[in-house]
Protein backbone atom coordinates (compact mmCIF):
# COMPACT_ATOMS: atom_id res chain seq x y z
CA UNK A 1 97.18 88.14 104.43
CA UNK A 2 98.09 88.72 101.00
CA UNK A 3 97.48 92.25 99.36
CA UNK A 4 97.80 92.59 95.41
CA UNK A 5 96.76 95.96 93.74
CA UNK A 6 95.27 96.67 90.20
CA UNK A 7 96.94 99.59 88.80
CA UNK A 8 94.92 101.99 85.95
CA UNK A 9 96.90 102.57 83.07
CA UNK A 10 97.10 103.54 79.53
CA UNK A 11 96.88 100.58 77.40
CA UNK A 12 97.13 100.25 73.57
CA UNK A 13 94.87 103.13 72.82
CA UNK A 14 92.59 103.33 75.79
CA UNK A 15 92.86 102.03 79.16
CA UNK A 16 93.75 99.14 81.30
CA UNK A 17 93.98 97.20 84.71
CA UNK A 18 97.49 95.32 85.27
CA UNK A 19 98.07 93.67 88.33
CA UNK A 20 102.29 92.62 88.20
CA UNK A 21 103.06 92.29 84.66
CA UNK A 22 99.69 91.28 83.68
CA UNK A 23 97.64 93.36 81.89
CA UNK A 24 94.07 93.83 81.23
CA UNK A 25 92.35 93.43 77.76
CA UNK A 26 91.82 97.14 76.32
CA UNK A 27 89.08 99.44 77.05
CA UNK A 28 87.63 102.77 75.44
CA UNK A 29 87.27 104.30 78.50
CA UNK A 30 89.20 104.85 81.86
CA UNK A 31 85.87 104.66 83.62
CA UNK A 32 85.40 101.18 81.89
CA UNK A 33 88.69 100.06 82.85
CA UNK A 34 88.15 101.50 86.76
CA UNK A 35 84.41 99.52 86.67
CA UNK A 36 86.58 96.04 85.37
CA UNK A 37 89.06 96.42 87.97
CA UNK A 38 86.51 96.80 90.83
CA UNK A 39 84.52 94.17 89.58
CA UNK A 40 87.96 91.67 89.36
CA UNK A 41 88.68 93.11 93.01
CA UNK A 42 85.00 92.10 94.34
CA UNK A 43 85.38 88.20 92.80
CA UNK A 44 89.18 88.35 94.46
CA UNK A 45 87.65 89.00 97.66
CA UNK A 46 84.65 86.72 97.53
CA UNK A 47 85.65 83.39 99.73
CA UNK A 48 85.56 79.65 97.67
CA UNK A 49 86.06 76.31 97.97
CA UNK A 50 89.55 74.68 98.90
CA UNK A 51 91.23 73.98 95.95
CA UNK A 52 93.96 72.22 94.56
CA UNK A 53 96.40 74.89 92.05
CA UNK A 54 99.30 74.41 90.06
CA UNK A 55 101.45 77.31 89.57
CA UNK A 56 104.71 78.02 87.66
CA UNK A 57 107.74 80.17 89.12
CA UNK A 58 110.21 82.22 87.43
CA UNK A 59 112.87 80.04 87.24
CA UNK A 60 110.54 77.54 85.57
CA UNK A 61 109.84 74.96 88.59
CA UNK A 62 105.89 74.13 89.12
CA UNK A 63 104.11 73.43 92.31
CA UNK A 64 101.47 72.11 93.18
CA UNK A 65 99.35 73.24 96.61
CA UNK A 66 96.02 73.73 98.04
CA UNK A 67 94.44 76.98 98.25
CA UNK A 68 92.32 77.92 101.23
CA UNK A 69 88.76 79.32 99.89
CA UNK A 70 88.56 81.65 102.77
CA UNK A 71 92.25 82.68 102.27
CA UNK A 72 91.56 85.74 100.25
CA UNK A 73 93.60 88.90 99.48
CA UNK A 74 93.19 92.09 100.22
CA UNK A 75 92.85 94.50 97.51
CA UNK A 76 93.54 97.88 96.32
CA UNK A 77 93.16 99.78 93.11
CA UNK A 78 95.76 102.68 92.30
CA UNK A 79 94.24 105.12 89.78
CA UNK A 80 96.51 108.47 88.88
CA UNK A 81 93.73 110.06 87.40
């Protein structure tokens, strides 16, 4: 199983979720931030339909696969504060 985590942080005057090098839109509040991250953790975690993705890696070469709907991550949320 795959685990990703969503990492508080401070973002561009107020606070954030990233996840890798992806980062949240900006929020006033860290407890807005936590309450986004949870919610983006609950739809992670909710099972789907089989689908067909395309995704990019670094060096540039796409793929192209079928993604399980009841292969879903785990996930955690780090928050320092």
């Amino acid at each position: 199983m795959t685990k990703i985590t969503y990492d508080i942080v401070e973002h561009d005057g107020g606070w954030a979720f990233k996840l890798g090098d992806t980062i949240s839109g900006t929020f006033k509040t860290h407890d807005a931030a936590l309450a986004a991250a949870k919610r983006a953790a609950a739809e992670q975690q909710r099972p789907d339909v089989d689908r067909g993705i395309s995704w990019e890696d670094k060096q540039g070469k796409w793929h192209d696969e079928v993604s399980k709907g009841d292969d879903r991550p785990e996930v955690e949320i780090h928050d320092k504060k």
